[in-house]
Protein backbone atom coordinates (compact mmCIF):
# COMPACT_ATOMS: atom_id res chain seq x y z
CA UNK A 1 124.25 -93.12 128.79
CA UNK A 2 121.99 -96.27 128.30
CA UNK A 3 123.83 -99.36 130.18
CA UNK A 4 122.50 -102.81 128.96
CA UNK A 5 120.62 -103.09 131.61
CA UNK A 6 118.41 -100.56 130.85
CA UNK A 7 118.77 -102.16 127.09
CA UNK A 8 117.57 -105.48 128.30
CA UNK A 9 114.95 -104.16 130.52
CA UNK A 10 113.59 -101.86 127.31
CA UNK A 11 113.57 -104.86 125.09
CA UNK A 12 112.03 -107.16 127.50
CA UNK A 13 109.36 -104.92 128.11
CA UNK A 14 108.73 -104.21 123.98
CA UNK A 15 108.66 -108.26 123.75
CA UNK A 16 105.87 -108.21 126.76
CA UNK A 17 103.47 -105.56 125.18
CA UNK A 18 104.24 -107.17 121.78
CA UNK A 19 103.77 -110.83 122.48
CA UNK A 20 100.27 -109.81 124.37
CA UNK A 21 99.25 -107.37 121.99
CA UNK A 22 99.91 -110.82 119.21
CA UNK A 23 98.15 -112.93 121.32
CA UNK A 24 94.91 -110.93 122.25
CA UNK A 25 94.58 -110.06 118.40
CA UNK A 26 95.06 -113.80 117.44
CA UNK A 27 92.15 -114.53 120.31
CA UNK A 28 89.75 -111.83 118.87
CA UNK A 29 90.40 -112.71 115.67
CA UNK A 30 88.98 -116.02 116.48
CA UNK A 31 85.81 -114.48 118.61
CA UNK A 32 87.39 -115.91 122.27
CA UNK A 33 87.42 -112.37 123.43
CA UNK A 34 85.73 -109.47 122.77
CA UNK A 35 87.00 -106.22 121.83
CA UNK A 36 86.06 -104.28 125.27
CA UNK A 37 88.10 -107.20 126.87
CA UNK A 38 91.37 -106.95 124.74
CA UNK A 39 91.41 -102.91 125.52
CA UNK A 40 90.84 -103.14 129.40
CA UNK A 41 93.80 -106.09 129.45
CA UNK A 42 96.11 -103.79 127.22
CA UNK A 43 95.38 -101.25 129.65
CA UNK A 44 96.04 -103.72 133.12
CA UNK A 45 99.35 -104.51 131.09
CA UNK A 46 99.85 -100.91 130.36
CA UNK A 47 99.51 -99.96 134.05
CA UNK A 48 101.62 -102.84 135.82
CA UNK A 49 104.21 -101.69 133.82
CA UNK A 50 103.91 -98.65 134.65
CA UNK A 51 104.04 -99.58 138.42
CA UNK A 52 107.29 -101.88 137.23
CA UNK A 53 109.32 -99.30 135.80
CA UNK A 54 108.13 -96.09 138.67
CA UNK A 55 109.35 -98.80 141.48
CA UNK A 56 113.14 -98.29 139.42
CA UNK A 57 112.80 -94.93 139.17
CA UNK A 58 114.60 -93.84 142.79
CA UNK A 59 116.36 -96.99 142.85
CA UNK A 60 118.83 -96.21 139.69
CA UNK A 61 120.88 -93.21 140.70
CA UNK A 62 123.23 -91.12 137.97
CA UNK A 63 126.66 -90.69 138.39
CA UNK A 64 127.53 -87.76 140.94
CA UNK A 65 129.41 -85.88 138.35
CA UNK A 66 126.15 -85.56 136.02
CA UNK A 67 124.25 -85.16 138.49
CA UNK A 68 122.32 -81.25 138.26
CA UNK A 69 121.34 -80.46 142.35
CA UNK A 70 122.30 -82.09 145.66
CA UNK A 71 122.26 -86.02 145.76
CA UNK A 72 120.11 -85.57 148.42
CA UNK A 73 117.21 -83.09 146.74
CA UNK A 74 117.96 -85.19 143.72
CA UNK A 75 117.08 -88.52 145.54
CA UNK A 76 113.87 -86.65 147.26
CA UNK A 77 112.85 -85.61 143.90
CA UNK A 78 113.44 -89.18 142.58
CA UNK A 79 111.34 -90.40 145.46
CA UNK A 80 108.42 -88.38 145.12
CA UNK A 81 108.31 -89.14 140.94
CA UNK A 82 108.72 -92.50 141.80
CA UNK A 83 105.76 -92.85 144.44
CA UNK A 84 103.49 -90.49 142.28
CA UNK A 85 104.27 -93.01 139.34
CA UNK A 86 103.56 -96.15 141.12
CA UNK A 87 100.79 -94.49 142.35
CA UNK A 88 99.43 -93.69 139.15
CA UNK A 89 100.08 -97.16 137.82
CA UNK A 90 97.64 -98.30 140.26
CA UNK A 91 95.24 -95.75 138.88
CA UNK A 92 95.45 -96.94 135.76
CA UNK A 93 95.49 -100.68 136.41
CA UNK A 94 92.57 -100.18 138.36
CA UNK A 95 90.56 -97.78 136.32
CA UNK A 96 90.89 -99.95 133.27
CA UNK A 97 90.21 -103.26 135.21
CA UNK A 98 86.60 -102.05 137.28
CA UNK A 99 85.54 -98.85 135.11
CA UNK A 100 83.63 -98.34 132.16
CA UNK A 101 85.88 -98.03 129.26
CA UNK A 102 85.56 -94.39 128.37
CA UNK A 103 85.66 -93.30 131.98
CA UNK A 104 89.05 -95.82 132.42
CA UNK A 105 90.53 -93.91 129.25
CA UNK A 106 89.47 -90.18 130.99
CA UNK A 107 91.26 -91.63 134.20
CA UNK A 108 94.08 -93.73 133.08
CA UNK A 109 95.34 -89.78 131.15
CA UNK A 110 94.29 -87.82 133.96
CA UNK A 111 96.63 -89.91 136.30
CA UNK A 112 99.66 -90.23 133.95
CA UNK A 113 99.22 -86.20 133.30
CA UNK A 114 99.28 -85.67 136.85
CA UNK A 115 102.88 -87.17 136.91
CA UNK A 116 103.46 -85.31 133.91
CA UNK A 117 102.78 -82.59 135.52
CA UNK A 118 104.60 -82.61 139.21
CA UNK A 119 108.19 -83.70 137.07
CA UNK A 120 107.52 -80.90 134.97
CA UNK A 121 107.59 -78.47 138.21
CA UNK A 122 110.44 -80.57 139.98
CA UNK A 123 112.50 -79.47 137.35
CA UNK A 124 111.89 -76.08 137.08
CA UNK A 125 112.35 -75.84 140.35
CA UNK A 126 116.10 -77.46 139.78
CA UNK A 127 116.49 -75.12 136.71
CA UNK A 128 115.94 -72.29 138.43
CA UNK A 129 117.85 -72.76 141.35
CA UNK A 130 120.63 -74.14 139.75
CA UNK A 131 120.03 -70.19 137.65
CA UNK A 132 119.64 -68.40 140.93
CA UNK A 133 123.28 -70.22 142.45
CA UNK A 134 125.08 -69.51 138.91
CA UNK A 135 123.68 -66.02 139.28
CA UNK A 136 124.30 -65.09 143.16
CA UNK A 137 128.54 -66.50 141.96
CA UNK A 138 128.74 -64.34 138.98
């Protein structure tokens, strides 16, 4: 269930990227800024908020009753997503702010697939011992 926080947060975030993304158009459009500059500044934007939402990530807990494992394996696994996240924010942010731009693109995936990646795993592993306990009660 989506609480208006998360609402707010969601649309505050879509206003951010869409105000920016307005603005450095409206700049190149006018030759201020080139187009090398308006991609690595998406791509700084990209990754703080990245780092903005990853910081949440263990703080915002689900109810016990929908929660799938133990709260405390649950809030581990949120802690290590959230970490690798920020983590890869930082990546990003910097790889798009120092490197050159098709090395920052080959980086900025590489990082995010990396989270991609470890959830991916974290939940099988909660599948299938949440399988295993069902089975071993049966």
């Amino acid at each position: 269930m989506i609480t208006k926080f998360q609402i707010r947060r969601l649309l505050s975030i879509a206003a951010v990227l869409f105000l920016a993304s307005a603005l450095l158009n409206a700049l190149l459009q006018r030759h201020m800024v080139s187009a090398d500059t308006v991609t690595r500044l998406m791509g700084v934007l990209k990754g703080i908020i990245l780092i903005v939402c990853a910081n949440e990530v263990p703080k915002r807990l689900p109810p016990l009753a929908r929660m799938v494992c133990d709260p405390a394996r649950d809030l581990a696994y949120r802690r290590i997503i959230g970490w690798l996240a920020v983590a890869a924010g930082l990546v990003f942010t910097l790889a798009y702010a120092v490197a050159p731009l098709p090395i920052a693109r080959i980086v900025g995936i590489c990082a995010l697939v990396l989270i991609l990646l470890v959830a991916a795993c974290m939940m099988a592993c909660v599948v299938r011992t949440r399988f295993i306990s069902r089975r071993s009660t049966s």
